[in-house]
N, C-alpha and C. Protein backbone atom coordinates (compact mmCIF):
# COMPACT_ATOMS: atom_id res chain seq x y z
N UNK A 1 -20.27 19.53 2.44
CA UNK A 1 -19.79 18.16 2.52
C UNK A 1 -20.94 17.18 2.77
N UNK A 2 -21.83 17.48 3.14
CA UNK A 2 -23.32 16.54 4.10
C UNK A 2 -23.85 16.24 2.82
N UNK A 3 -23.91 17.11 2.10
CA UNK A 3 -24.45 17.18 0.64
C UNK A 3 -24.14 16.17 -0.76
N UNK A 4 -22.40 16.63 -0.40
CA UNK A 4 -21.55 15.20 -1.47
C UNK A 4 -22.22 13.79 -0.88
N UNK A 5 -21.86 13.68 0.28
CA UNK A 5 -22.18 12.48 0.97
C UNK A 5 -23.29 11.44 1.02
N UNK A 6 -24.25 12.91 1.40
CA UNK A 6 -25.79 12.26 0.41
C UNK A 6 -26.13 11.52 -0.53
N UNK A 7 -25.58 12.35 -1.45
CA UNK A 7 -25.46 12.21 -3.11
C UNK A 7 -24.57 10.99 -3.07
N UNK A 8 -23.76 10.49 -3.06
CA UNK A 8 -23.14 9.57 -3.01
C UNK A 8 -23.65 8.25 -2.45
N UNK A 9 -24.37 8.51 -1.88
CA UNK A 9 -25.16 7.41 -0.65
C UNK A 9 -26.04 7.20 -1.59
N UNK A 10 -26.74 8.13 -2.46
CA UNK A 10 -28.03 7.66 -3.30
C UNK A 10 -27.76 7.31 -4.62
N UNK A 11 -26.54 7.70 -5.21
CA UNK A 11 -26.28 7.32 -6.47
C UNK A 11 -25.77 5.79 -6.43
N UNK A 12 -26.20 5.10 -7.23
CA UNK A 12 -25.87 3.39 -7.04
C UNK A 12 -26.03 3.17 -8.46
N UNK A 13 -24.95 3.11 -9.27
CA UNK A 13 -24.02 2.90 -10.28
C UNK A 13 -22.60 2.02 -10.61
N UNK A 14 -22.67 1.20 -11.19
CA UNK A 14 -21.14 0.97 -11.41
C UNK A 14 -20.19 1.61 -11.71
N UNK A 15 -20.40 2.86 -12.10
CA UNK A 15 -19.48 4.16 -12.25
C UNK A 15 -19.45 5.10 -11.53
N UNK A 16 -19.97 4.86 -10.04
CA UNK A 16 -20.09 5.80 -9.57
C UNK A 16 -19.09 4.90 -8.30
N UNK A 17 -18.33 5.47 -7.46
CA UNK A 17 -17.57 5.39 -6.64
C UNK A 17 -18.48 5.17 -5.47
N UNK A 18 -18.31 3.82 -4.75
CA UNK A 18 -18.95 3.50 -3.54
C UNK A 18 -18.59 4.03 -2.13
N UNK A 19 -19.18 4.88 -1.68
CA UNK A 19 -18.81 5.35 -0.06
C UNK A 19 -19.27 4.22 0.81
N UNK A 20 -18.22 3.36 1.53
CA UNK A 20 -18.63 2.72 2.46
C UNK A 20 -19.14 3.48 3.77
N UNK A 21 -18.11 4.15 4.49
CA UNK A 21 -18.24 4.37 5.66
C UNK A 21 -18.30 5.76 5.92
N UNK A 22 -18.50 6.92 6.74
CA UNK A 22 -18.05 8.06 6.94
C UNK A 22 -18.15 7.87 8.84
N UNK A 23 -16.65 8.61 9.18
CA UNK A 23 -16.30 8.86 10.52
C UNK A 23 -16.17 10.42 10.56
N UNK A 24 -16.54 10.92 11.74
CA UNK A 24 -16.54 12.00 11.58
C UNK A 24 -15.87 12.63 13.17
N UNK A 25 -14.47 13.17 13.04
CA UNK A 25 -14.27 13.86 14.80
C UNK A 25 -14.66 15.21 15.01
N UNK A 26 -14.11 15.66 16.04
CA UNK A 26 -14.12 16.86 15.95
C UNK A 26 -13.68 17.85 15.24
N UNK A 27 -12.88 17.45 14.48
CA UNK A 27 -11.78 18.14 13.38
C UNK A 27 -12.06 18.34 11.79
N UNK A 28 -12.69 16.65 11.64
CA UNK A 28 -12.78 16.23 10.51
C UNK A 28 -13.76 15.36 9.96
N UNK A 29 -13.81 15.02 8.61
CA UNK A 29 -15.10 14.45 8.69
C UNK A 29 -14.11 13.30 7.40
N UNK A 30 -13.80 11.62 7.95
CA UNK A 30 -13.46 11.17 6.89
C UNK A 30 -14.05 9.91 6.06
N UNK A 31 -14.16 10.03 5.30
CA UNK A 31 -14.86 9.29 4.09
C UNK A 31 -14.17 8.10 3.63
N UNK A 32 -14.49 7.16 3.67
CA UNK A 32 -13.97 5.57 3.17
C UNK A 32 -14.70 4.69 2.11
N UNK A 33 -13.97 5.15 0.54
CA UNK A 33 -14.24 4.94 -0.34
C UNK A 33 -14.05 3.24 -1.14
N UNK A 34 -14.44 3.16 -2.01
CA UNK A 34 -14.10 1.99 -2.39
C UNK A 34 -12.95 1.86 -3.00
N UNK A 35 -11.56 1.04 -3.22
CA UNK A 35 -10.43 0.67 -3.66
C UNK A 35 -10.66 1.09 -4.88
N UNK A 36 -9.74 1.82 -5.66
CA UNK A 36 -9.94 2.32 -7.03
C UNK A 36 -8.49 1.67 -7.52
N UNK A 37 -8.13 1.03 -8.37
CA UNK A 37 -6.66 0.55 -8.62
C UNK A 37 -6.13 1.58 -9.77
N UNK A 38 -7.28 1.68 -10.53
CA UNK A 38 -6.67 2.17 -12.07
C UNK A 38 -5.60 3.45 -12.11
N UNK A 39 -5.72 3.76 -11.12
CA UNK A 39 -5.43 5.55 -11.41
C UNK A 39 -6.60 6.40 -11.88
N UNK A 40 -6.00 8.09 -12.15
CA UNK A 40 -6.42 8.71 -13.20
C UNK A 40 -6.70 8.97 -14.11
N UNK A 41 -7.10 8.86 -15.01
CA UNK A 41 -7.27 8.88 -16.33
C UNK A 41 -6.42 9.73 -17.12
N UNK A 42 -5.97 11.17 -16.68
CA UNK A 42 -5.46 12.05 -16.94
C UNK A 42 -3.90 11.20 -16.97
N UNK A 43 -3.81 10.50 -15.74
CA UNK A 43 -1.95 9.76 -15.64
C UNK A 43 -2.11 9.15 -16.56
N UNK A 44 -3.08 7.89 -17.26
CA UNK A 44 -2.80 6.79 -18.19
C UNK A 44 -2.41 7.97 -19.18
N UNK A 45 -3.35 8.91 -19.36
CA UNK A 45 -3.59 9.89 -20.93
C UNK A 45 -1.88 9.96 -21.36
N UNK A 46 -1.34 10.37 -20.09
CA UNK A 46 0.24 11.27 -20.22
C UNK A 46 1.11 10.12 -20.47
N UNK A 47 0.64 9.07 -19.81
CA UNK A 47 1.93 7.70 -20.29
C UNK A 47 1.61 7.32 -21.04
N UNK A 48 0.32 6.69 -21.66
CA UNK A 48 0.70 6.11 -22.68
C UNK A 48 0.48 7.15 -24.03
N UNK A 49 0.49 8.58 -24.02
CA UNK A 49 0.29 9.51 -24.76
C UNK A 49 -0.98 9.33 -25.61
N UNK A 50 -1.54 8.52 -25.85
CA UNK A 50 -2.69 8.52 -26.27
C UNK A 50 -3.36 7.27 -25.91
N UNK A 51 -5.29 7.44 -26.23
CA UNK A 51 -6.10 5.87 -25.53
C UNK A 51 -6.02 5.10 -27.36
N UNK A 52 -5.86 3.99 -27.64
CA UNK A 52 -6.57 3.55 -28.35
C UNK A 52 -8.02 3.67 -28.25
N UNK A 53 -8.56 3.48 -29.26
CA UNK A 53 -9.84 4.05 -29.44
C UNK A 53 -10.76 3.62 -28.70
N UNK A 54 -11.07 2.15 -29.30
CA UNK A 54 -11.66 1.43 -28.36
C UNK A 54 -11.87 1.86 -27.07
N UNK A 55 -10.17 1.78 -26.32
CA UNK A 55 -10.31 2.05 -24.74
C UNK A 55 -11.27 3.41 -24.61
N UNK A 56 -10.51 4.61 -25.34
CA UNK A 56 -10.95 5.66 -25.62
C UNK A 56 -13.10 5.77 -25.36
N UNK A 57 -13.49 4.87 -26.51
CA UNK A 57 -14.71 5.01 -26.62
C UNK A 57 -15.70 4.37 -25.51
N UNK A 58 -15.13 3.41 -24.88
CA UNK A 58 -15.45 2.85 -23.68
C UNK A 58 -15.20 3.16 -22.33
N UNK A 59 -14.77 4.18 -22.00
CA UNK A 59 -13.82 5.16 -21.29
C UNK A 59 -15.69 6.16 -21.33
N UNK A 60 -15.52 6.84 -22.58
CA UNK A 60 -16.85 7.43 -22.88
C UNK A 60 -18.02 7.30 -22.69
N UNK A 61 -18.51 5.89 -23.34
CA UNK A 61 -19.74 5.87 -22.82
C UNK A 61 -20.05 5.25 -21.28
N UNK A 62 -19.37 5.23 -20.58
CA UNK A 62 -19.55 4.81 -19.41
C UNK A 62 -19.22 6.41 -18.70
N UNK A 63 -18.51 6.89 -19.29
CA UNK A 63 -18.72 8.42 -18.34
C UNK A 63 -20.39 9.31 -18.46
N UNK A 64 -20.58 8.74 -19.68
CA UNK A 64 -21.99 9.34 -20.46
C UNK A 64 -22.99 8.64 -19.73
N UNK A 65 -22.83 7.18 -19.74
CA UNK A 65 -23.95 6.60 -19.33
C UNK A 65 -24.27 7.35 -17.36
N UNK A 66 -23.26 7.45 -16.88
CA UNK A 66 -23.25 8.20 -15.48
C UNK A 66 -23.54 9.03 -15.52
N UNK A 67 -22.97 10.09 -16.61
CA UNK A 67 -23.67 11.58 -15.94
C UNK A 67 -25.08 11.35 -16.60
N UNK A 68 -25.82 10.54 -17.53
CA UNK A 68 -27.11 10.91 -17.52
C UNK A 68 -27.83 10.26 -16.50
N UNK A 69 -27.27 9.06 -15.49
CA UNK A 69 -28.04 8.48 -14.49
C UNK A 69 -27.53 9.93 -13.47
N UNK A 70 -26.72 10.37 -13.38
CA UNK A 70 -26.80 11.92 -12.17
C UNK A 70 -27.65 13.11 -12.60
N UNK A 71 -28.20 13.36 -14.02
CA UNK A 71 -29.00 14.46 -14.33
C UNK A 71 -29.93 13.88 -14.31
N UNK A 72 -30.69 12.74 -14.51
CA UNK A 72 -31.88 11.81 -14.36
C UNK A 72 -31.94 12.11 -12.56
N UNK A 73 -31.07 11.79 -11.77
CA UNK A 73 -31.64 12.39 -10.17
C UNK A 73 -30.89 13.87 -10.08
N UNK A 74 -30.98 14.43 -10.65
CA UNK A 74 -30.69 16.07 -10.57
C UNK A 74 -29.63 16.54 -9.53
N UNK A 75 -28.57 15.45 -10.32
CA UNK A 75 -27.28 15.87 -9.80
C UNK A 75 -26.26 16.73 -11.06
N UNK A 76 -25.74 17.56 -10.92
CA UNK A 76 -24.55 18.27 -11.72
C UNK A 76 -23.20 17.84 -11.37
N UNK A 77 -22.70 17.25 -11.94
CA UNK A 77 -21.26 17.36 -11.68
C UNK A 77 -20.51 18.55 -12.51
N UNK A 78 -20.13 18.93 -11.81
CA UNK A 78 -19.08 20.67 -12.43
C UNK A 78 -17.54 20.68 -12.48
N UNK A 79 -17.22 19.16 -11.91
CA UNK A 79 -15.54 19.26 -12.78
C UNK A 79 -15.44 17.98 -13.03
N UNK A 80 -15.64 18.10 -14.51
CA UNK A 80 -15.54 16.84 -15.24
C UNK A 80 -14.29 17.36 -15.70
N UNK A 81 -13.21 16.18 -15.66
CA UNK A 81 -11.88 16.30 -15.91
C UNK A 81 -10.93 15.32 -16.07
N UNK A 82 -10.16 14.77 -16.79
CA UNK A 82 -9.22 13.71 -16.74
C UNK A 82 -8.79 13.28 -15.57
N UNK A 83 -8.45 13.88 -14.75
CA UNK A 83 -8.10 14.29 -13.00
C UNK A 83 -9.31 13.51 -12.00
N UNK A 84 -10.12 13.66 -12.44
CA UNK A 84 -11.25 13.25 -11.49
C UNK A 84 -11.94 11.45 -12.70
N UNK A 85 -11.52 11.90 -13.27
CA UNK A 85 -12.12 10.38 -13.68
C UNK A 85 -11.24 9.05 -13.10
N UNK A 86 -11.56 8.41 -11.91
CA UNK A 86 -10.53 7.25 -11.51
C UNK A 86 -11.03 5.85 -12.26
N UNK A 87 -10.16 5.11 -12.83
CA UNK A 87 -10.22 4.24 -13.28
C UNK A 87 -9.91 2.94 -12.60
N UNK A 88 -11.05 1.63 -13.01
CA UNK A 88 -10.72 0.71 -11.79
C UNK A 88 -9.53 -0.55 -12.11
């Protein structure tokens, strides 16, 4: 977890999800992210059954343009997924 947190603290992107704060008790360790409105990506996918393209292709290169600013600082992300892409 010290690790995500890091990483998060150093990645500074518009596509990358802002960690404001982290509290941490004895129990737990919790993380206070920035307001995401959009949903999932995976939920829009299922309602509106498909992206128009456009959305579609812009959807894309902004996932692209991120993961090459995270392999540029030698980060991997390993579940790239409709599920994990939040939209703002």
């Amino acid at each position: 977890m010290i690790n995500e947190i890091s990483i998060l603290r150093a990645l500074r992107h518009k596509n990358v999800i802002t960690l404001h704060e982290v509290y941490e008790d004895a129990h737990k360790i919790h993380l206070v992210f920035e307001l995401m409105q959009g949903g999932e990506l995976e939920t829009r996918v299922r309602k509106q059954r498909r992206l128009k393209e456009p959305e579609a292709a812009t959807i894309m290169k902004e996932l692209l343009s991120t993961l090459e600013l995270c392999h540029q600082n030698k980060v991997l992300h390993r579940d790239i997924k409709p599920r994990n892409i939040i939209l703002r």
